[in-house]
C-alpha atoms as a PDB file:
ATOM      1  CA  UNK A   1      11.589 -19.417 -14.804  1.00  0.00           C
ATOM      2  CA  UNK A   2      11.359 -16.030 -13.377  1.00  0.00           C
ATOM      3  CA  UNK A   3      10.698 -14.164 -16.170  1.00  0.00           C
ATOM      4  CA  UNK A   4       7.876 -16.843 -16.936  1.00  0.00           C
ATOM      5  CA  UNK A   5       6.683 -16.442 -13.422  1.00  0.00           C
ATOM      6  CA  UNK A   6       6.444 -12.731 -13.939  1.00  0.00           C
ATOM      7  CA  UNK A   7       4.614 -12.666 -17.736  1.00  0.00           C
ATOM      8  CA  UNK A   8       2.217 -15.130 -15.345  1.00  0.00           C
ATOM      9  CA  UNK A   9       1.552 -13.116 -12.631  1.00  0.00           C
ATOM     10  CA  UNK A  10       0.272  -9.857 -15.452  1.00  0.00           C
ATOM     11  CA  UNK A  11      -1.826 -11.953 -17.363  1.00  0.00           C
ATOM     12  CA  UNK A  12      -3.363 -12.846 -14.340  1.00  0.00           C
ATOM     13  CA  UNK A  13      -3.645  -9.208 -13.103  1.00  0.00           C
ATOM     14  CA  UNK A  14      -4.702  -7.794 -16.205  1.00  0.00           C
ATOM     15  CA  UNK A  15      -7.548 -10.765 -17.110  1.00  0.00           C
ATOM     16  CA  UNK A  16      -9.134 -10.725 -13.613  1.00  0.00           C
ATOM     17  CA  UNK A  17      -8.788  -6.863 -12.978  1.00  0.00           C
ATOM     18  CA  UNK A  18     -10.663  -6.735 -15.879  1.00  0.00           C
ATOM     19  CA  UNK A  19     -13.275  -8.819 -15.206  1.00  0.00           C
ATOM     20  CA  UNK A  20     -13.574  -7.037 -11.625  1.00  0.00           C
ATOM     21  CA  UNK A  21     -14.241  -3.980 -13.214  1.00  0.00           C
ATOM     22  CA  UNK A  22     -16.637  -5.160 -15.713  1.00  0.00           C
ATOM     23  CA  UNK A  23     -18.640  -6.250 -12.825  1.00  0.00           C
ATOM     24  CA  UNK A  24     -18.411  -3.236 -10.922  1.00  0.00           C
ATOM     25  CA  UNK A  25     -18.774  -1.212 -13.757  1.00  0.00           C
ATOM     26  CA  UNK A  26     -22.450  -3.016 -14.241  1.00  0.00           C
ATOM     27  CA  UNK A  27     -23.693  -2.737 -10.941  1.00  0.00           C
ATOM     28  CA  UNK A  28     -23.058   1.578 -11.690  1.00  0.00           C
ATOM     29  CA  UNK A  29     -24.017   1.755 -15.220  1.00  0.00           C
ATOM     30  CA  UNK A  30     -26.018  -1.519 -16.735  1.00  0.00           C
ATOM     31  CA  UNK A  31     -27.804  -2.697 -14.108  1.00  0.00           C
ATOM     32  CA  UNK A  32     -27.625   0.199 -11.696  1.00  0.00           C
ATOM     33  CA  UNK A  33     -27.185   0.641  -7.763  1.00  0.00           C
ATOM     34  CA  UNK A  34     -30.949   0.656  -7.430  1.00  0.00           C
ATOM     35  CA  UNK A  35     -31.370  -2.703  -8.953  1.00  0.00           C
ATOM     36  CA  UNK A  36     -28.250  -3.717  -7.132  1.00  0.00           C
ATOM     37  CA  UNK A  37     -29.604  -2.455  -3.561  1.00  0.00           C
ATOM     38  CA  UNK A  38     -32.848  -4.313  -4.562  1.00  0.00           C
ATOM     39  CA  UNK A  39     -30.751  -7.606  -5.069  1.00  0.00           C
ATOM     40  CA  UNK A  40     -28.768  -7.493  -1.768  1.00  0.00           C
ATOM     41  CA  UNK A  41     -31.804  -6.251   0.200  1.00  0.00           C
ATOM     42  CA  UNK A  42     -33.725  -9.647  -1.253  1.00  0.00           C
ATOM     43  CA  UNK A  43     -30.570 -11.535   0.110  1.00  0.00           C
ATOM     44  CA  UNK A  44     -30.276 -10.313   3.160  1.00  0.00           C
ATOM     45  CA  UNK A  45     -27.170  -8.330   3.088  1.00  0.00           C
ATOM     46  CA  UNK A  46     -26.870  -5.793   5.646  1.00  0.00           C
ATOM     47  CA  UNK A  47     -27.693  -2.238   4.620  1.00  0.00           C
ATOM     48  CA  UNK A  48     -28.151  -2.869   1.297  1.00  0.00           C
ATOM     49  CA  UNK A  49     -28.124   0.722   0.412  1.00  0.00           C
ATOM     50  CA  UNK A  50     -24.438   1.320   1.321  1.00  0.00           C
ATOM     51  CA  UNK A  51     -23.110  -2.400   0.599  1.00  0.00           C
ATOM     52  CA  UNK A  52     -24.316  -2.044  -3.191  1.00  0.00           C
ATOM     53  CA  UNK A  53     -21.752   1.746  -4.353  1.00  0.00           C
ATOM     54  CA  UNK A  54     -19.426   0.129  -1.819  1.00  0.00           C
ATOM     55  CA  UNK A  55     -18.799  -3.207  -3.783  1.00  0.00           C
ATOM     56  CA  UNK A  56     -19.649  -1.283  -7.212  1.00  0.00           C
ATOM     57  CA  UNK A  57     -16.499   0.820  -6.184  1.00  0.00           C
ATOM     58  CA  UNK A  58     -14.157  -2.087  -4.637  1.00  0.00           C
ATOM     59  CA  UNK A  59     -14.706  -3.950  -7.745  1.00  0.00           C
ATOM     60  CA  UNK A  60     -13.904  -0.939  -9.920  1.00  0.00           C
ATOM     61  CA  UNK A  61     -10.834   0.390  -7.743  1.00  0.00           C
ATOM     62  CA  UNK A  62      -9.581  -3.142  -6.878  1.00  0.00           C
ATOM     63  CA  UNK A  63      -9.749  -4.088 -11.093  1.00  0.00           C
ATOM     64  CA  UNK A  64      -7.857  -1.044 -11.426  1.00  0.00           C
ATOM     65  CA  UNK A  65      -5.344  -1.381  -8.896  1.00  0.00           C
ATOM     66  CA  UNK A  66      -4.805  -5.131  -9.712  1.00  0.00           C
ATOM     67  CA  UNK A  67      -3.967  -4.434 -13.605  1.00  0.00           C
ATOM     68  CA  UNK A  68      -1.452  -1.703 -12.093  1.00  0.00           C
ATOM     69  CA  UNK A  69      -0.122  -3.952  -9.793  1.00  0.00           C
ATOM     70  CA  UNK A  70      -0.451  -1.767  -7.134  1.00  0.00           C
ATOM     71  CA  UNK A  71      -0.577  -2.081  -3.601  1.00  0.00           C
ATOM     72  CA  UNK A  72      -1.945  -6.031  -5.059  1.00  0.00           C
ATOM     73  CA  UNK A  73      -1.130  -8.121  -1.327  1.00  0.00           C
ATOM     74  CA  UNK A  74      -3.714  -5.809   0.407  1.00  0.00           C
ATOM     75  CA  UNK A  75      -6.476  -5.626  -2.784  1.00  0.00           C
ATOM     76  CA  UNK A  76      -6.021  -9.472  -3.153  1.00  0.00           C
ATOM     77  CA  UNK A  77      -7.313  -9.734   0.264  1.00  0.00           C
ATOM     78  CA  UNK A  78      -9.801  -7.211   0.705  1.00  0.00           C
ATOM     79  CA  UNK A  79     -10.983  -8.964  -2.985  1.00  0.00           C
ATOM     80  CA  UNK A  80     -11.301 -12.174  -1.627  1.00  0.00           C
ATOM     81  CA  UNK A  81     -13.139 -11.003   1.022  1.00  0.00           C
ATOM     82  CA  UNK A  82     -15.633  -9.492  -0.613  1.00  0.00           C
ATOM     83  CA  UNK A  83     -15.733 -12.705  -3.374  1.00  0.00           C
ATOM     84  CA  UNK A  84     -16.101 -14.848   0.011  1.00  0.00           C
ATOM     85  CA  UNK A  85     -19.379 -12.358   1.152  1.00  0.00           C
ATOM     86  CA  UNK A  86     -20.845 -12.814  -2.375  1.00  0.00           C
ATOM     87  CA  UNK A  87     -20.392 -16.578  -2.547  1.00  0.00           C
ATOM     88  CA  UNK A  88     -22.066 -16.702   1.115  1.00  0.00           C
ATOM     89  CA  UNK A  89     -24.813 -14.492   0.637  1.00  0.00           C
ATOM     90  CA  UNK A  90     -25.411 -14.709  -2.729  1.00  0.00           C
ATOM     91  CA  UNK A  91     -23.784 -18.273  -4.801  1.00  0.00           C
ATOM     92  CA  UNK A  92     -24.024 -21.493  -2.273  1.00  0.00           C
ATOM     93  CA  UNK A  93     -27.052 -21.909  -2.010  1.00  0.00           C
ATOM     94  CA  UNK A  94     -27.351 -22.555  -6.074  1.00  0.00           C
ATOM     95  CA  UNK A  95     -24.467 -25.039  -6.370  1.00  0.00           C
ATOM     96  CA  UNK A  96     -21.136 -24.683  -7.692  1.00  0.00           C
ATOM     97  CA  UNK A  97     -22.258 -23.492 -11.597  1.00  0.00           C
ATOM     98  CA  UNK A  98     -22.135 -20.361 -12.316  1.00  0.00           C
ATOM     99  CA  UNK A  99     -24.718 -20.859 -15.048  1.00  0.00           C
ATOM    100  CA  UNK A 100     -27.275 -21.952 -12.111  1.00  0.00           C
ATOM    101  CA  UNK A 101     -26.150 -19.035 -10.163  1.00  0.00           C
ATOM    102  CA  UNK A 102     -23.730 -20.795  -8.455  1.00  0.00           C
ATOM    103  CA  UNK A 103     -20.198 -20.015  -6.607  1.00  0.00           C
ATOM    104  CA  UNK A 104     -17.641 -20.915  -9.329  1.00  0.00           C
ATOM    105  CA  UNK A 105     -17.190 -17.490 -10.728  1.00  0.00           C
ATOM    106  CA  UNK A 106     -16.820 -15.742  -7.477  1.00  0.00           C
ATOM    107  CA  UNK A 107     -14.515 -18.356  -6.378  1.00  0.00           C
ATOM    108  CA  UNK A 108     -12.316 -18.409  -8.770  1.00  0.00           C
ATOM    109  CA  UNK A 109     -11.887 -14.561  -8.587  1.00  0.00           C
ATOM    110  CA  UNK A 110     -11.146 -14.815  -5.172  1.00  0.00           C
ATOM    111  CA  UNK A 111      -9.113 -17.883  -5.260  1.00  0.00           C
ATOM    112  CA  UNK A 112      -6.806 -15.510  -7.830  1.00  0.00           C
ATOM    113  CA  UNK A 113      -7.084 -12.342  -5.829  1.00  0.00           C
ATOM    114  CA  UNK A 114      -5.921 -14.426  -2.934  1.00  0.00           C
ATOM    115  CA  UNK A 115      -3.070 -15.875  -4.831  1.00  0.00           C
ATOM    116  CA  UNK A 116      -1.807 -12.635  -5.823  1.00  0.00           C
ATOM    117  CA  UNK A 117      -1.863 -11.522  -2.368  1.00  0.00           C
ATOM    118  CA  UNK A 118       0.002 -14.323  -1.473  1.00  0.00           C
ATOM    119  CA  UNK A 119       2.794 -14.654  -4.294  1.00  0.00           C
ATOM    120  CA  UNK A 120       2.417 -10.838  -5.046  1.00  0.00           C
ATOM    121  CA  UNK A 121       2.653  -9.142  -8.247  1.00  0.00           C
ATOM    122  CA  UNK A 122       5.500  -9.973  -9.952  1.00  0.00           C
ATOM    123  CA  UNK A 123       8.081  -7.851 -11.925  1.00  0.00           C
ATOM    124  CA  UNK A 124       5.708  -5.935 -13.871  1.00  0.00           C
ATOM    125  CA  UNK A 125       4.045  -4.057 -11.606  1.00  0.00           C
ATOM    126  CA  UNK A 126       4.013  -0.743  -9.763  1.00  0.00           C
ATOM    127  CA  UNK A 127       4.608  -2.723  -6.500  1.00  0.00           C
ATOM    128  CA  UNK A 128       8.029  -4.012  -7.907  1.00  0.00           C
ATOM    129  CA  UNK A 129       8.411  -0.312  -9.145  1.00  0.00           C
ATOM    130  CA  UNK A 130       8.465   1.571  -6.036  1.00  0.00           C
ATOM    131  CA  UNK A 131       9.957  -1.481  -4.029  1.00  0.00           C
ATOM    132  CA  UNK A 132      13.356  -0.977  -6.799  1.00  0.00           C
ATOM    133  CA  UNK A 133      13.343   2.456  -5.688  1.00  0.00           C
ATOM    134  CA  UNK A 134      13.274   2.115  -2.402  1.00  0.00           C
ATOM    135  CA  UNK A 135      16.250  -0.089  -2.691  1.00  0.00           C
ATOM    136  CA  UNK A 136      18.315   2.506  -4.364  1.00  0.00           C
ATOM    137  CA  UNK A 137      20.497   4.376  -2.219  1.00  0.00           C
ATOM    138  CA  UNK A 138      18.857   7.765  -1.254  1.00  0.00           C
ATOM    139  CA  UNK A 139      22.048   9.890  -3.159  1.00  0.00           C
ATOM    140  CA  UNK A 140      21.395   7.940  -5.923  1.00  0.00           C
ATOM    141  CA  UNK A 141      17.765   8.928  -6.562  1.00  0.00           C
ATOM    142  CA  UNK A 142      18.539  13.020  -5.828  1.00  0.00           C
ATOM    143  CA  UNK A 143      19.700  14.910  -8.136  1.00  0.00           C
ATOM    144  CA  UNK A 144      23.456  16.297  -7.761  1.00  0.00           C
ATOM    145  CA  UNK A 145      23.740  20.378  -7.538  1.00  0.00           C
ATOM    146  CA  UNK A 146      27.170  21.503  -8.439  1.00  0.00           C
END
């Protein structure tokens, strides 16, 4: 079941990271930060002008660091976050359908962001990578000089 649990846990990473990125990746280059800033400022979300690079770059970053698997607990959570700020400001007010603008989309990022951060992210991962080496004894990681 483990190895199951693991294959899981990067199909996960790897579909939403990449959706997180395509999203931040629009808000730089398809739709742009001044359309963006225009959208949060119609919103209300506070200082538009610095939430709108800020988000474009958590989404980018986070995507990024999800795929990798690394440092996932604390991106799941600062993800979710940031999924819970767009449903709020942005989603609940159009229902749950994503198609109506609604919160199921952003939800079910952060709903998997959160798990992540919860379960972490599995065997395949650069987490699991440097926690293996910092389980090695410290003579067995340094080279031996004769």
């Amino acid at each position: 079941m483990t190895v199951f649990n693991d294959i899981a846990k990067l199909i996960v990473r790897i579909i939403l990271g990449v959706i997180l990125i395509a999203h931040g990746w629009d808000k730089f280059g398809i739709t742009g930060l001044e359309g963006i800033t225009g959208f949060f400022d119609s919103i209300g979300v506070p200082a538009a002008g610095l939430a709108a690079p800020v988000v474009a770059v958590v989404e980018i970053l986070g995507g990024v660091l999800l795929i990798l698997g690394a440092a996932t607990r604390i991106t799941g959570v600062v993800v979710a976050l940031l999924m819970l700020g767009a449903a709020l400001f942005a989603h609940m007010g159009a229902g749950i359908f994503v198609a109506n603008g609604g919160w199921e989309l952003v939800g079910a990022i952060g709903a998997g962001f959160l798990a992540l951060a919860a379960a972490g992210a599995g065997r395949y991962s650069v987490d699991a990578l440097i926690a293996r080496r910092r389980e090695q004894p410290q003579t067995a990681r340094e080279p031996q000089t004769v």
